[in-house]
PDB file of N, CA and C in Angstrom:
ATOM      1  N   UNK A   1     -51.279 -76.824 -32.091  1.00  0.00           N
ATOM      2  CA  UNK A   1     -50.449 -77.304 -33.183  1.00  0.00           C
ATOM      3  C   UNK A   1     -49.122 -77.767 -32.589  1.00  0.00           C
ATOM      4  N   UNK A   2     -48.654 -79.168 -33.000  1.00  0.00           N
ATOM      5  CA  UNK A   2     -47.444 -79.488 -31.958  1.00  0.00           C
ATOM      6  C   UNK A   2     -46.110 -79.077 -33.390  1.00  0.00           C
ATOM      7  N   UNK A   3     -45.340 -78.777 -32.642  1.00  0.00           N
ATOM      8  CA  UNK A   3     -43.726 -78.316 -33.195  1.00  0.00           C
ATOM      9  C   UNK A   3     -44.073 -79.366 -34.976  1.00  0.00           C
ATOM     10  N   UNK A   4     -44.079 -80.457 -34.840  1.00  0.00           N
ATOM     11  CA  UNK A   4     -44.125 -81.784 -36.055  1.00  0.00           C
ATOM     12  C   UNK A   4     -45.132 -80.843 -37.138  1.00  0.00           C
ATOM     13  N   UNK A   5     -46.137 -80.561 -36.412  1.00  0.00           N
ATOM     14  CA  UNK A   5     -47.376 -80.342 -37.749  1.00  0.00           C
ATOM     15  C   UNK A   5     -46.807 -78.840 -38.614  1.00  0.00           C
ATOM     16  N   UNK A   6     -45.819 -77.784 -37.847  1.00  0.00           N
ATOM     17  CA  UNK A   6     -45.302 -76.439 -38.317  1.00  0.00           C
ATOM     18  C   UNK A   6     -44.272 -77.438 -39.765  1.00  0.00           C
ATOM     19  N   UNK A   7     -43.671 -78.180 -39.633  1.00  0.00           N
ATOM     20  CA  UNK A   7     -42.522 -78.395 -40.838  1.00  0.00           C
ATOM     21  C   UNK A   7     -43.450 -78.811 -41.828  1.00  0.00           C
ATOM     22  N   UNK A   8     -42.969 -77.622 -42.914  1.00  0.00           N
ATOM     23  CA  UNK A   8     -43.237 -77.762 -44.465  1.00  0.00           C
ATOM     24  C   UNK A   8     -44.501 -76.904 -44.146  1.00  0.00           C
ATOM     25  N   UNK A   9     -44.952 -76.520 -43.162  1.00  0.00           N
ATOM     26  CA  UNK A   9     -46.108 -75.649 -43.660  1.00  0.00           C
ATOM     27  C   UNK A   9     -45.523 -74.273 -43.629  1.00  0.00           C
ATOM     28  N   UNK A  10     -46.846 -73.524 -43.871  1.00  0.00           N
ATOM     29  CA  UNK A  10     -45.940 -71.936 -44.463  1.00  0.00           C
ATOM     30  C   UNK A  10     -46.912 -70.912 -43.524  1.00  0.00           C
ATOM     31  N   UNK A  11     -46.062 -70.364 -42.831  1.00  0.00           N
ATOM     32  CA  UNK A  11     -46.250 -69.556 -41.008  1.00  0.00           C
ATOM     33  C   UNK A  11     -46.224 -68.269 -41.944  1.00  0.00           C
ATOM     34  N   UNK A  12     -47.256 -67.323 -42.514  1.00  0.00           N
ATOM     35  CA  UNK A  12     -46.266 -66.133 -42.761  1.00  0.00           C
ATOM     36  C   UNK A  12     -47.573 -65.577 -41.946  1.00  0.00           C
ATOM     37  N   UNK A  13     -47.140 -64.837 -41.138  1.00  0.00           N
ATOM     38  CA  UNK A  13     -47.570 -63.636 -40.109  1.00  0.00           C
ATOM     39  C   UNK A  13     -48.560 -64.516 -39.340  1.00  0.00           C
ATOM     40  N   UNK A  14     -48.077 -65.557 -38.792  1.00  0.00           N
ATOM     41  CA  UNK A  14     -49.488 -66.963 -37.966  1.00  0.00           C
ATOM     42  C   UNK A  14     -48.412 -65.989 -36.379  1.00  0.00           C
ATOM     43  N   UNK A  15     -49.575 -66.172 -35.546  1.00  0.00           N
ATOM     44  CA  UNK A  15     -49.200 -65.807 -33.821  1.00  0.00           C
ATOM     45  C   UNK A  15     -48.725 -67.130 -33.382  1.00  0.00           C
ATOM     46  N   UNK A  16     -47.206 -67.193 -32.661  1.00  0.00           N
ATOM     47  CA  UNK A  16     -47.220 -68.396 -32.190  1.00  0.00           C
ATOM     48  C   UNK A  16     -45.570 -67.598 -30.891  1.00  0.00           C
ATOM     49  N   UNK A  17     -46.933 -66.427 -30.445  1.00  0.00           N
ATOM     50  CA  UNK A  17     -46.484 -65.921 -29.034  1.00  0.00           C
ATOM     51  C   UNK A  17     -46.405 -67.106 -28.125  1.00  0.00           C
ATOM     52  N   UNK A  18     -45.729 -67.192 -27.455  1.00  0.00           N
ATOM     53  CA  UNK A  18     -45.130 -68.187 -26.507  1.00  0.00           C
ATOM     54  C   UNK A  18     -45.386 -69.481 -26.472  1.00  0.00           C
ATOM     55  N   UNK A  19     -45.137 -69.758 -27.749  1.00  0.00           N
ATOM     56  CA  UNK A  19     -45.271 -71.501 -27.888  1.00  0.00           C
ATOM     57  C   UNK A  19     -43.603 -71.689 -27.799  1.00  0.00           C
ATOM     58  N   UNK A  20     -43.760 -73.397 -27.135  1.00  0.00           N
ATOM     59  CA  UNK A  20     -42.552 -74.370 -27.502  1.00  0.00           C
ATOM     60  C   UNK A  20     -42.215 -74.845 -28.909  1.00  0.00           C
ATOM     61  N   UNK A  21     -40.899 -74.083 -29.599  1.00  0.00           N
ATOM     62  CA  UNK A  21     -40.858 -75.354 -30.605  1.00  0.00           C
ATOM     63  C   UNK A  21     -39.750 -75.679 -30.845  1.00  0.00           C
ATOM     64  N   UNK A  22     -39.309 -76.096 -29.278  1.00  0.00           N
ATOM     65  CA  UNK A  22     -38.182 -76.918 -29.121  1.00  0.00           C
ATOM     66  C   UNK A  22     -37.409 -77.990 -30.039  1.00  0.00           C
ATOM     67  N   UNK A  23     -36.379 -78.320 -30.402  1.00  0.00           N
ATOM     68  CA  UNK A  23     -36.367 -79.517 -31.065  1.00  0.00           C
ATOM     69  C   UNK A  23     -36.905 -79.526 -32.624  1.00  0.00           C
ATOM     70  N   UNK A  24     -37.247 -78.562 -33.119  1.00  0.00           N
ATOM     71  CA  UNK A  24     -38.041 -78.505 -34.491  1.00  0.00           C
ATOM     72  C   UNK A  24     -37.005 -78.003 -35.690  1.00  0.00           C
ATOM     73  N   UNK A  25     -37.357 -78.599 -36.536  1.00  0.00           N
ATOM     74  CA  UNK A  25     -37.113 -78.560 -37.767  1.00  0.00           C
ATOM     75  C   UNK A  25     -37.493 -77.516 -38.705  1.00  0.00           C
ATOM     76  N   UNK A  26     -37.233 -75.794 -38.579  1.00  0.00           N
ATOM     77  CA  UNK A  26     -38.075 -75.421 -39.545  1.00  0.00           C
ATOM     78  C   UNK A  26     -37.129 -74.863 -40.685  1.00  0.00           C
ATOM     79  N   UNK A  27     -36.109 -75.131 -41.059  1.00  0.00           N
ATOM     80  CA  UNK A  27     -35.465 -75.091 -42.211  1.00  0.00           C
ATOM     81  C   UNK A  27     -36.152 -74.804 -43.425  1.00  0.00           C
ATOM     82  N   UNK A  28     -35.834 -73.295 -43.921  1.00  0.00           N
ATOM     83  CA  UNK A  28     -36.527 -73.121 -45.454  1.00  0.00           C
ATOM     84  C   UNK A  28     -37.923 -72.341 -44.996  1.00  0.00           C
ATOM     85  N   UNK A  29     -38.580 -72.350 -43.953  1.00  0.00           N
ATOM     86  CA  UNK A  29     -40.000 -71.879 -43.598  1.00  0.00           C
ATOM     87  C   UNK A  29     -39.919 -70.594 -44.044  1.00  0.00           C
ATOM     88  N   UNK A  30     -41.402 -70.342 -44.129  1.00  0.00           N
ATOM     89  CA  UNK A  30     -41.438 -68.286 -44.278  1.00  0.00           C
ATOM     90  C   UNK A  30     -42.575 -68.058 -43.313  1.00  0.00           C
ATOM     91  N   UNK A  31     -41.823 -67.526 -42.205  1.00  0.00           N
ATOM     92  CA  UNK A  31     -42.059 -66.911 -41.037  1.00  0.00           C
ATOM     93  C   UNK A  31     -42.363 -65.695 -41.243  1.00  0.00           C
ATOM     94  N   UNK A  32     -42.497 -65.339 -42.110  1.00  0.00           N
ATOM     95  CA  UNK A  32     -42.574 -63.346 -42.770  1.00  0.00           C
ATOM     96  C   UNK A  32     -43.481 -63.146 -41.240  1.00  0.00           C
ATOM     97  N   UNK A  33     -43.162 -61.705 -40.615  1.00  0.00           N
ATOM     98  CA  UNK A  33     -44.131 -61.066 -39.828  1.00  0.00           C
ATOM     99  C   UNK A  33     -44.881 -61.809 -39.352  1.00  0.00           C
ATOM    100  N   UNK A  34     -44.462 -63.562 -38.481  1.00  0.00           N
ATOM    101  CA  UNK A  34     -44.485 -64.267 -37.479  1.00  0.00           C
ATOM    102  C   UNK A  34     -44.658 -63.206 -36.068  1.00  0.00           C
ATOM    103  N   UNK A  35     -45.081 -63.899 -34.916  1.00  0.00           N
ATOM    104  CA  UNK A  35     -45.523 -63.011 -33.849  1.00  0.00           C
ATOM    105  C   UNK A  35     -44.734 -64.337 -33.032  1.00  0.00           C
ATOM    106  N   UNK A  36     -43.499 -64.182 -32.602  1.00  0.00           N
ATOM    107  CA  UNK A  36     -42.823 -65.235 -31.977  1.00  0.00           C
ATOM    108  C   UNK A  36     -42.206 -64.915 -30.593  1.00  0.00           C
ATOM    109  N   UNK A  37     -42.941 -63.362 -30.420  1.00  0.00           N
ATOM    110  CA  UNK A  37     -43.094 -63.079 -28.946  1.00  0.00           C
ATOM    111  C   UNK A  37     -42.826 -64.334 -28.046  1.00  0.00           C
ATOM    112  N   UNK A  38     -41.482 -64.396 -26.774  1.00  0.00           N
ATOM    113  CA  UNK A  38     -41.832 -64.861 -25.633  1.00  0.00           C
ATOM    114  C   UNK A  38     -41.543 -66.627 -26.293  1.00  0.00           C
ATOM    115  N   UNK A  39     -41.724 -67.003 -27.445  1.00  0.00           N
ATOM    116  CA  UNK A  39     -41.392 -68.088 -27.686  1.00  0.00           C
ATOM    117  C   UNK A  39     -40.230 -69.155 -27.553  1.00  0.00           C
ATOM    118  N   UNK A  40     -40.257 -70.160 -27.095  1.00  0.00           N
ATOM    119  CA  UNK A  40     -38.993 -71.271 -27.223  1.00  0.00           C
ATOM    120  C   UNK A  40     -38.282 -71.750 -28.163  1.00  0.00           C
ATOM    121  N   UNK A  41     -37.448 -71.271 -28.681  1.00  0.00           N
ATOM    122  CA  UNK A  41     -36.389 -71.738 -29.676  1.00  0.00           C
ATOM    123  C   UNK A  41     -35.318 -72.871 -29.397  1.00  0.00           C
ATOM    124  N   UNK A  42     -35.235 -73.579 -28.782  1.00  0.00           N
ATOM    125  CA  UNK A  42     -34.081 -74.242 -28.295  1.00  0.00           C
ATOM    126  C   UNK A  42     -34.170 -75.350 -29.078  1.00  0.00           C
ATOM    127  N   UNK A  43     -32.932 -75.333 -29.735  1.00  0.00           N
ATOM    128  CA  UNK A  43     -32.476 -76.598 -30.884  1.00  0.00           C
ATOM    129  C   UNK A  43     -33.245 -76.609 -32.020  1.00  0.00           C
ATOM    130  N   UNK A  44     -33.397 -75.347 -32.408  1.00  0.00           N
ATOM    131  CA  UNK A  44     -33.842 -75.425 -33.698  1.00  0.00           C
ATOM    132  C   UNK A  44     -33.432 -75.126 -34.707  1.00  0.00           C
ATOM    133  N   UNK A  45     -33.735 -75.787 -35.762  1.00  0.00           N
ATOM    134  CA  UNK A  45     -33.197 -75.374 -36.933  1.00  0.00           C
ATOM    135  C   UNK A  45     -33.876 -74.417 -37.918  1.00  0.00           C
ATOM    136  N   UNK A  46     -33.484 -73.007 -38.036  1.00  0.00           N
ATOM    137  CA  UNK A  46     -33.806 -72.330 -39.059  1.00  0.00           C
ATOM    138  C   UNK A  46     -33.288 -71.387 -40.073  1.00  0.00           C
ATOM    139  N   UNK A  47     -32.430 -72.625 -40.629  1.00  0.00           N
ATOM    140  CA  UNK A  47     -30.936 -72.563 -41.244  1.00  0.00           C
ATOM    141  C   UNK A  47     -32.482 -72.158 -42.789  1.00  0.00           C
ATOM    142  N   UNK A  48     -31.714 -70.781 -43.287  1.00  0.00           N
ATOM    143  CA  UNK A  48     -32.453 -70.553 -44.963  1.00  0.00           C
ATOM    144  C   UNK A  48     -34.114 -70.702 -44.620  1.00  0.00           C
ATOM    145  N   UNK A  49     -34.619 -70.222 -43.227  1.00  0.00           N
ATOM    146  CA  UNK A  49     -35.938 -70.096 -42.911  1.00  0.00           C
ATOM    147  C   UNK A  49     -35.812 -68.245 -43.167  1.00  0.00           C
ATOM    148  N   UNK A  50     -36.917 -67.588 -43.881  1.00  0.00           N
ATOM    149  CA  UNK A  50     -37.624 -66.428 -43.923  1.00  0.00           C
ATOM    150  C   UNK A  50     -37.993 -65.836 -42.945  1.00  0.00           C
ATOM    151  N   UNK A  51     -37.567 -64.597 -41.915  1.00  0.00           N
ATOM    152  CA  UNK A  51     -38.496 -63.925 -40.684  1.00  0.00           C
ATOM    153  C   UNK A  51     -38.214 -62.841 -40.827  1.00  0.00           C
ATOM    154  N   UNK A  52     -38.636 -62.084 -41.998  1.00  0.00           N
ATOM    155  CA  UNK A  52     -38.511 -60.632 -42.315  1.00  0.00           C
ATOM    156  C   UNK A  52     -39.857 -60.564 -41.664  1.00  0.00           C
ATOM    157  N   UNK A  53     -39.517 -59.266 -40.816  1.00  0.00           N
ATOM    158  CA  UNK A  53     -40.728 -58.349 -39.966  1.00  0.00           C
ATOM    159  C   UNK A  53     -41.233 -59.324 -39.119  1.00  0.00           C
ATOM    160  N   UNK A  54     -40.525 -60.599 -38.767  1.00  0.00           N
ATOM    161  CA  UNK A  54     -40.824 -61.363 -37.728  1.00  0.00           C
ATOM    162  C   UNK A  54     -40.517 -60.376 -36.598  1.00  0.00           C
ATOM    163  N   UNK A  55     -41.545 -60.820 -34.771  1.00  0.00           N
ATOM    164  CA  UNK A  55     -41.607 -59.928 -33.940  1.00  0.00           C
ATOM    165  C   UNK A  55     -41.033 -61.286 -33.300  1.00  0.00           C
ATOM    166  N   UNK A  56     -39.823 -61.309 -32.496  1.00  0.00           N
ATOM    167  CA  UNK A  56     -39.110 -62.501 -31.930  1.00  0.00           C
ATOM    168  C   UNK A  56     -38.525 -61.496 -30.157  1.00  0.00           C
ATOM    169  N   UNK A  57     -39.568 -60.424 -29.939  1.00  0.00           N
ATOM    170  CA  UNK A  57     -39.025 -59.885 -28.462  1.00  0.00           C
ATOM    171  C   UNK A  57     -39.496 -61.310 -27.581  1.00  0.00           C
ATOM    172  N   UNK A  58     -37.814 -61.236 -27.179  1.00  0.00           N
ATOM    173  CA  UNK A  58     -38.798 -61.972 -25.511  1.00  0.00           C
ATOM    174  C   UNK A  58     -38.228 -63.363 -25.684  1.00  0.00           C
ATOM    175  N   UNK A  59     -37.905 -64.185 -27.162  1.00  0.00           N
ATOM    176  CA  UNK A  59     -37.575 -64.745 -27.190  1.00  0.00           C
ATOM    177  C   UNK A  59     -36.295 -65.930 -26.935  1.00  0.00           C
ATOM    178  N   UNK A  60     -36.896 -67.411 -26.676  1.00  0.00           N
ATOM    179  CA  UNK A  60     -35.481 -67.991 -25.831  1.00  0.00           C
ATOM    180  C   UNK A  60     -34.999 -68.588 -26.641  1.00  0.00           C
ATOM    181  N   UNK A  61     -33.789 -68.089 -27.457  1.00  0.00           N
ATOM    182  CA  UNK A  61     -33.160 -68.755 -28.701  1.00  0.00           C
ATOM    183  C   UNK A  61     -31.628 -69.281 -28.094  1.00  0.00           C
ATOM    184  N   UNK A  62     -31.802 -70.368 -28.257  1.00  0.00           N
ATOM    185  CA  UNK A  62     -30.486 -70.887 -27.689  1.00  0.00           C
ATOM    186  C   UNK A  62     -30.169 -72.576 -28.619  1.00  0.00           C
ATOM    187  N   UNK A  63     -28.653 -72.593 -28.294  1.00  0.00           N
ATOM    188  CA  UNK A  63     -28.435 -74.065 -29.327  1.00  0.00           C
ATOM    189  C   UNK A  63     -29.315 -74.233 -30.222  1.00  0.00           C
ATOM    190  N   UNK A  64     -29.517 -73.398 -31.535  1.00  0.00           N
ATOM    191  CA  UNK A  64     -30.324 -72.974 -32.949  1.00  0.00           C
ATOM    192  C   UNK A  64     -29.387 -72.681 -33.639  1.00  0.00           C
ATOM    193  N   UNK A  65     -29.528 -72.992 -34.893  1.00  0.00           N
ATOM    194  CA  UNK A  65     -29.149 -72.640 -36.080  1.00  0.00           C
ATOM    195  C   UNK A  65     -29.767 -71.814 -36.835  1.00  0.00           C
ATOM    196  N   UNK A  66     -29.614 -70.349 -37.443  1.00  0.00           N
ATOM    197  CA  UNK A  66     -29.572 -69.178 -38.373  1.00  0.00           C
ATOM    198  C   UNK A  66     -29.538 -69.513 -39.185  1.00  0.00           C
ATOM    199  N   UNK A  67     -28.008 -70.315 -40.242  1.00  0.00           N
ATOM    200  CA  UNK A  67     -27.277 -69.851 -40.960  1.00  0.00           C
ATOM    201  C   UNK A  67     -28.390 -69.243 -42.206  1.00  0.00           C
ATOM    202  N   UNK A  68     -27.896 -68.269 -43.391  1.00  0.00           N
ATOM    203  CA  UNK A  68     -28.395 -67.698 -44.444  1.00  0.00           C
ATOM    204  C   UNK A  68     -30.047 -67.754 -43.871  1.00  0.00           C
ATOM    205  N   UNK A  69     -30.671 -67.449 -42.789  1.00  0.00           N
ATOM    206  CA  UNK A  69     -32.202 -66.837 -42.879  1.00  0.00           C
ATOM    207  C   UNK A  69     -32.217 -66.098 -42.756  1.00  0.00           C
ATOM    208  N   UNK A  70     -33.018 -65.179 -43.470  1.00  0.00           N
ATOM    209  CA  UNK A  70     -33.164 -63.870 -43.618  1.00  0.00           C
ATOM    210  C   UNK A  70     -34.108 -62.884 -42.800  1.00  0.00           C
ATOM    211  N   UNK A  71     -33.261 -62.418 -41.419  1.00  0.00           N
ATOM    212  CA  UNK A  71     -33.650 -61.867 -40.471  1.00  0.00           C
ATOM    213  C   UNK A  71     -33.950 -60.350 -40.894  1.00  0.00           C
ATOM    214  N   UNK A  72     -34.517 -59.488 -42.335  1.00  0.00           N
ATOM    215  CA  UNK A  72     -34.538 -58.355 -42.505  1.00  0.00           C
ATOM    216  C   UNK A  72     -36.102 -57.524 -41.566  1.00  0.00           C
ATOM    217  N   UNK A  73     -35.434 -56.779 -40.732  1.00  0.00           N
ATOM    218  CA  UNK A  73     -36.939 -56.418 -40.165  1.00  0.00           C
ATOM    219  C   UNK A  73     -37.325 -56.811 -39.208  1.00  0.00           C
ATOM    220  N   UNK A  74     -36.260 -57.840 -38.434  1.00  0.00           N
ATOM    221  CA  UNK A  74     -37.138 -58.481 -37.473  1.00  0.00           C
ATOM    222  C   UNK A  74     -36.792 -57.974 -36.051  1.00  0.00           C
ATOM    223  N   UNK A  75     -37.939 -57.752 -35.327  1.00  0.00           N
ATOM    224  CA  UNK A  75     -37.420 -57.580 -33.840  1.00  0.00           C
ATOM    225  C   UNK A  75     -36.786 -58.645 -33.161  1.00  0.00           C
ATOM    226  N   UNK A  76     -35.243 -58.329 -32.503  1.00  0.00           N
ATOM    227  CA  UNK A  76     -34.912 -58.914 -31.927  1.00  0.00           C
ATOM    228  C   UNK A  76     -34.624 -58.850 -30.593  1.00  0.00           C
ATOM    229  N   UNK A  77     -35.345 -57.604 -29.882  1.00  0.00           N
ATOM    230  CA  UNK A  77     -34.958 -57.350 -28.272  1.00  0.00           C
ATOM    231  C   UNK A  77     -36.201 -57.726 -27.512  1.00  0.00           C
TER     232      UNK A  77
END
């Protein structure tokens, strides 16, 4: 699945352990209890995206946008 086909669809608890999704757009998504282990975050947007009980250890989050998503639950080490 490339980074393009994830926007507007709805990830809740999908494995997407060490994928790239560099550059992506996921604004508004519900990531609920996502498995984002080890994954690439760089330049993304997940400004008002859902990742309660998302598992994000390991992850390379850098030059991304948060703002208002709702990180309740989620691993972040």
């Amino acid at each position: 699945m490339t980074p393009a086909e994830l926007v507007g669809a709805v990830q809740v608890g999908r494995s997407l352990a060490g994928v790239s999704l560099a550059d992506t757009d996921l604004r508004g998504q519900k990531l609920d209890g996502a498995d984002l282990r080890g994954a690439t975050l760089t330049r993304v947007c997940l400004d008002g995206a859902s990742l309660r009980g998302a598992d994000l250890g390991g992850a390379k989050i850098t030059a991304s946008s948060v703002r208002n998503a709702d990180l309740s639950g989620a691993r972040l080490d």
